[in-house]
Protein backbone atom coordinates (compact mmCIF):
# COMPACT_ATOMS: atom_id res chain seq x y z
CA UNK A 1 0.00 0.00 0.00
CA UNK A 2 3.29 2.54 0.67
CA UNK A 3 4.30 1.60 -2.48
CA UNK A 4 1.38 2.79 -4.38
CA UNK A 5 0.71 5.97 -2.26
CA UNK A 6 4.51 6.18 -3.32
CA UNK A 7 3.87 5.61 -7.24
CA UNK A 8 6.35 3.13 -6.84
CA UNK A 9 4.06 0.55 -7.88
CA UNK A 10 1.13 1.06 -10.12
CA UNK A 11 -2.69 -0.28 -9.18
CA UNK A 12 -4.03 -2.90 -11.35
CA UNK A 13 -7.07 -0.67 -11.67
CA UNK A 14 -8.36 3.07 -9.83
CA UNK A 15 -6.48 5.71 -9.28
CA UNK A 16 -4.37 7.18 -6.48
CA UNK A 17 -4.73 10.69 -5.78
CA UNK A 18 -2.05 12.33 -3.82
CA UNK A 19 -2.06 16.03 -3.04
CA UNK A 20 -5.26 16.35 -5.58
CA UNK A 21 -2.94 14.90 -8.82
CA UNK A 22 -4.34 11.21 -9.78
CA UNK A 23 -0.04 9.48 -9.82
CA UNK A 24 -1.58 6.71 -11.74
CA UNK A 25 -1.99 8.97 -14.80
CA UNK A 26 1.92 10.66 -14.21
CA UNK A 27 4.60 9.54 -16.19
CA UNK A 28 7.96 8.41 -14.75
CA UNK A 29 9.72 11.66 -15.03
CA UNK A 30 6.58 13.14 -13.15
CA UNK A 31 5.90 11.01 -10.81
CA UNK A 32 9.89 11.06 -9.78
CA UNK A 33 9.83 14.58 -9.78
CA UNK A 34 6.36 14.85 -7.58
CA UNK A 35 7.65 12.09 -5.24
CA UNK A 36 11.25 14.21 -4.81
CA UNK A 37 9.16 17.39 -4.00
CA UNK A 38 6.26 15.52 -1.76
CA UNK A 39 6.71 12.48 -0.08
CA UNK A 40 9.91 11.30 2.29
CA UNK A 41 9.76 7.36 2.38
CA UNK A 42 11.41 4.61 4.92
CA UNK A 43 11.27 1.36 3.23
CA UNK A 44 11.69 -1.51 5.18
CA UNK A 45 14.05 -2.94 2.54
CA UNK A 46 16.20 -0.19 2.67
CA UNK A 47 17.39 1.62 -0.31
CA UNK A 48 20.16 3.51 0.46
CA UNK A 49 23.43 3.47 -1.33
CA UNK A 50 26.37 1.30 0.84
CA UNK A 51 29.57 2.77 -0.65
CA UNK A 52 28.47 6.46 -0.14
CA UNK A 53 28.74 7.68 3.50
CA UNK A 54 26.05 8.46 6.19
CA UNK A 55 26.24 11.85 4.50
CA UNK A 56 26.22 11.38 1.48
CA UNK A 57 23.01 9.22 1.31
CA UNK A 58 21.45 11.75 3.68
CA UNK A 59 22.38 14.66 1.06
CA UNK A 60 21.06 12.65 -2.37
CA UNK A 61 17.61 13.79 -2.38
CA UNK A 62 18.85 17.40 -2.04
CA UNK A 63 21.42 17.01 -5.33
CA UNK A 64 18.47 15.43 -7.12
CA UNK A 65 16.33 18.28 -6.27
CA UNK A 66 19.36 20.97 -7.33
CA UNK A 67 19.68 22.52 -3.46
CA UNK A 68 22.62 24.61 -3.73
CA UNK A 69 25.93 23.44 -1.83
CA UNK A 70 25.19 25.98 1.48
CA UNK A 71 21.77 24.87 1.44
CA UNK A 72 22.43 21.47 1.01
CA UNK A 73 25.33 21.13 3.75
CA UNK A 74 22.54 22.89 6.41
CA UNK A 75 19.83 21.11 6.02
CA UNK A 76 21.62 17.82 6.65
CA UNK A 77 23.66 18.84 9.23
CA UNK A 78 20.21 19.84 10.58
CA UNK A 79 18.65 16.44 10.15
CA UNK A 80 21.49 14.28 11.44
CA UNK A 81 21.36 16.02 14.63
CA UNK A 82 17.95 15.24 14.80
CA UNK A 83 17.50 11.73 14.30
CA UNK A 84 20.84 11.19 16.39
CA UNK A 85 23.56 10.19 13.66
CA UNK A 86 25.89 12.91 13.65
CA UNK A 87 28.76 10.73 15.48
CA UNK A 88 28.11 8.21 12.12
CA UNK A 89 28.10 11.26 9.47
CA UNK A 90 31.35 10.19 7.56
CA UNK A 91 31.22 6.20 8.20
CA UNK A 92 30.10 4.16 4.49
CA UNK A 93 26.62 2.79 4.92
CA UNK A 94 28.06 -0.68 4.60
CA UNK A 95 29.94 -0.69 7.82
CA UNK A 96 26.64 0.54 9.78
CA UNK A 97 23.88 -2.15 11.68
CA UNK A 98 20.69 -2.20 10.39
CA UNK A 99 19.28 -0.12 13.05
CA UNK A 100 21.46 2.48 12.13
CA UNK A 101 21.07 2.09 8.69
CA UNK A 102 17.36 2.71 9.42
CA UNK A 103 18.11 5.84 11.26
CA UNK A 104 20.12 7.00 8.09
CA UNK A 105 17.09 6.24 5.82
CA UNK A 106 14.60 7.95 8.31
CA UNK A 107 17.30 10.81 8.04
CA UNK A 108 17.21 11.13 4.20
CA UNK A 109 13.11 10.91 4.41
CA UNK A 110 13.36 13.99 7.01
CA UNK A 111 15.72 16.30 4.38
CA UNK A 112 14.19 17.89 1.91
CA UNK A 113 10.44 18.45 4.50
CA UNK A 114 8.48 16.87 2.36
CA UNK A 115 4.67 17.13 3.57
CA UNK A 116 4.05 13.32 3.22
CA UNK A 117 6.07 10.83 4.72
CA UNK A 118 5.49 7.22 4.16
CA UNK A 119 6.99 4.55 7.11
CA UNK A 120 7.06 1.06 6.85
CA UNK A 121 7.87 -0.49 10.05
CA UNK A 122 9.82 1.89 11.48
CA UNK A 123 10.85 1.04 15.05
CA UNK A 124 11.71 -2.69 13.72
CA UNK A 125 15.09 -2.99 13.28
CA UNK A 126 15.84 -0.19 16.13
CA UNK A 127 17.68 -0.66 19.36
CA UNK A 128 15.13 0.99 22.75
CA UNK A 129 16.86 4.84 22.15
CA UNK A 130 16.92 4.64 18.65
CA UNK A 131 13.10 3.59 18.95
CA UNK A 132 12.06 6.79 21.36
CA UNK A 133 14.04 9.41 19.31
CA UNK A 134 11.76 7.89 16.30
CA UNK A 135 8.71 7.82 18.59
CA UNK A 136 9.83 11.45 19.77
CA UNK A 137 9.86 12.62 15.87
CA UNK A 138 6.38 11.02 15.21
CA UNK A 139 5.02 12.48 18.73
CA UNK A 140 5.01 15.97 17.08
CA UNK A 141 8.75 16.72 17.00
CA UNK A 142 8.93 20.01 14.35
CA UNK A 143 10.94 18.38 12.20
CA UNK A 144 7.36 15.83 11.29
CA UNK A 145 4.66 18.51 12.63
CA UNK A 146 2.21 19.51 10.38
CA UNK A 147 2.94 16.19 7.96
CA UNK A 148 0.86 13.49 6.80
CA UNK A 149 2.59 10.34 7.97
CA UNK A 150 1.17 6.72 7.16
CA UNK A 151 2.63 3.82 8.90
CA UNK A 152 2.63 0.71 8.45
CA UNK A 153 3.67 -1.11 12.07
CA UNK A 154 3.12 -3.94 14.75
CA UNK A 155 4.30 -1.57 17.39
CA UNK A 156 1.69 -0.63 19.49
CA UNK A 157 3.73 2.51 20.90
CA UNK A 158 3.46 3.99 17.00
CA UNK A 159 -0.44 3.06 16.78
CA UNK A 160 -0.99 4.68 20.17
CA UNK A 161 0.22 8.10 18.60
CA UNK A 162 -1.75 7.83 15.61
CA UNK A 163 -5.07 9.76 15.46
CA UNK A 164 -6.51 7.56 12.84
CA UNK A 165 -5.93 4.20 12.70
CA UNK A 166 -7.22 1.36 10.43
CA UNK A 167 -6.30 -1.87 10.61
CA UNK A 168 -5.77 -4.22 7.71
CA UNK A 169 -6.02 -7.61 7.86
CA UNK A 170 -4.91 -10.03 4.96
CA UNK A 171 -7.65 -13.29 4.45
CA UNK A 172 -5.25 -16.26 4.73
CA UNK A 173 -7.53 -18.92 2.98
């Protein structure tokens, strides 16, 4: 369901309307470009590049969405305060856990403020204080106030923040 609300996989039939625009009828380059501007995702698989450094992974969407240098180099900083990784800032992704490498993916969701953010499980793979600063961010921390998060969890500490929840429940046959 992320994945759709993403555009990163297309409904066999319907539409998906995000911010008002129907994603099902934008094209790759649009849908890229809408997704850069709008919505800050943490897979579950995560995505992020392991030869490039905490850093550098946390600064991609930025180059992608042609933040000048200054710009660039604050807002990161910014965001790897935040979420707690500044001590791992110049360490390759590769060498990191997979807690921290979750951390590092929330971080490059958090960068460029996009107004949707899209979580999939994302107290999993986290040691307890990695787990509250993420529970502190979705508790109405400014860096995710005023956002429209969906989660997907089994954590009952993220459903208890949630205003709305709805439950899905797969028919095993």
């Amino acid at each position: 369901m992320l994945n759709m609300f993403a555009g990163l996989e297309r409904p066999t039939s319907g539409s998906i309307i995000v911010m008002g625009q129907d994603i099902t009828q934008m094209d790759s380059d649009e849908l890229g470009a809408f997704r850069a501007r709008n919505i800050g995702l943490v897979p579950q698989v995560q995505t992020l590049i392991p030869e490039l450094s905490v850093y550098e992974n946390v600064e991609l969407p930025l180059h992608f969405a042609k933040i000048d240098r200054e710009t660039r180099q604050r807002k990161v900083d910014q965001v790897i305060e935040k979420v707690g990784i500044r001590g791992e800032a110049e360490r390759t992704v590769s060498t990191l856990s997979v807690g921290e490498r979750q951390m590092v993916s929330f971080a490059r969701a958090l960068v460029n403020d996009p107004p949707i953010l899209l979580l999939d499980e994302p107290t999993e793979a986290l040691d307890p204080l990695m787990s509250e600063v993420v529970l502190g961010l979705l508790r109405g921390d400014n860096m995710t106030s005023g956002k429209t998060i969906f989660v997907t969890t089994h954590d009952k500490r993220v459903t208890d923040l949630a205003r709305k929840t709805l439950r899905v429940k797969k028919k095993i046959p």
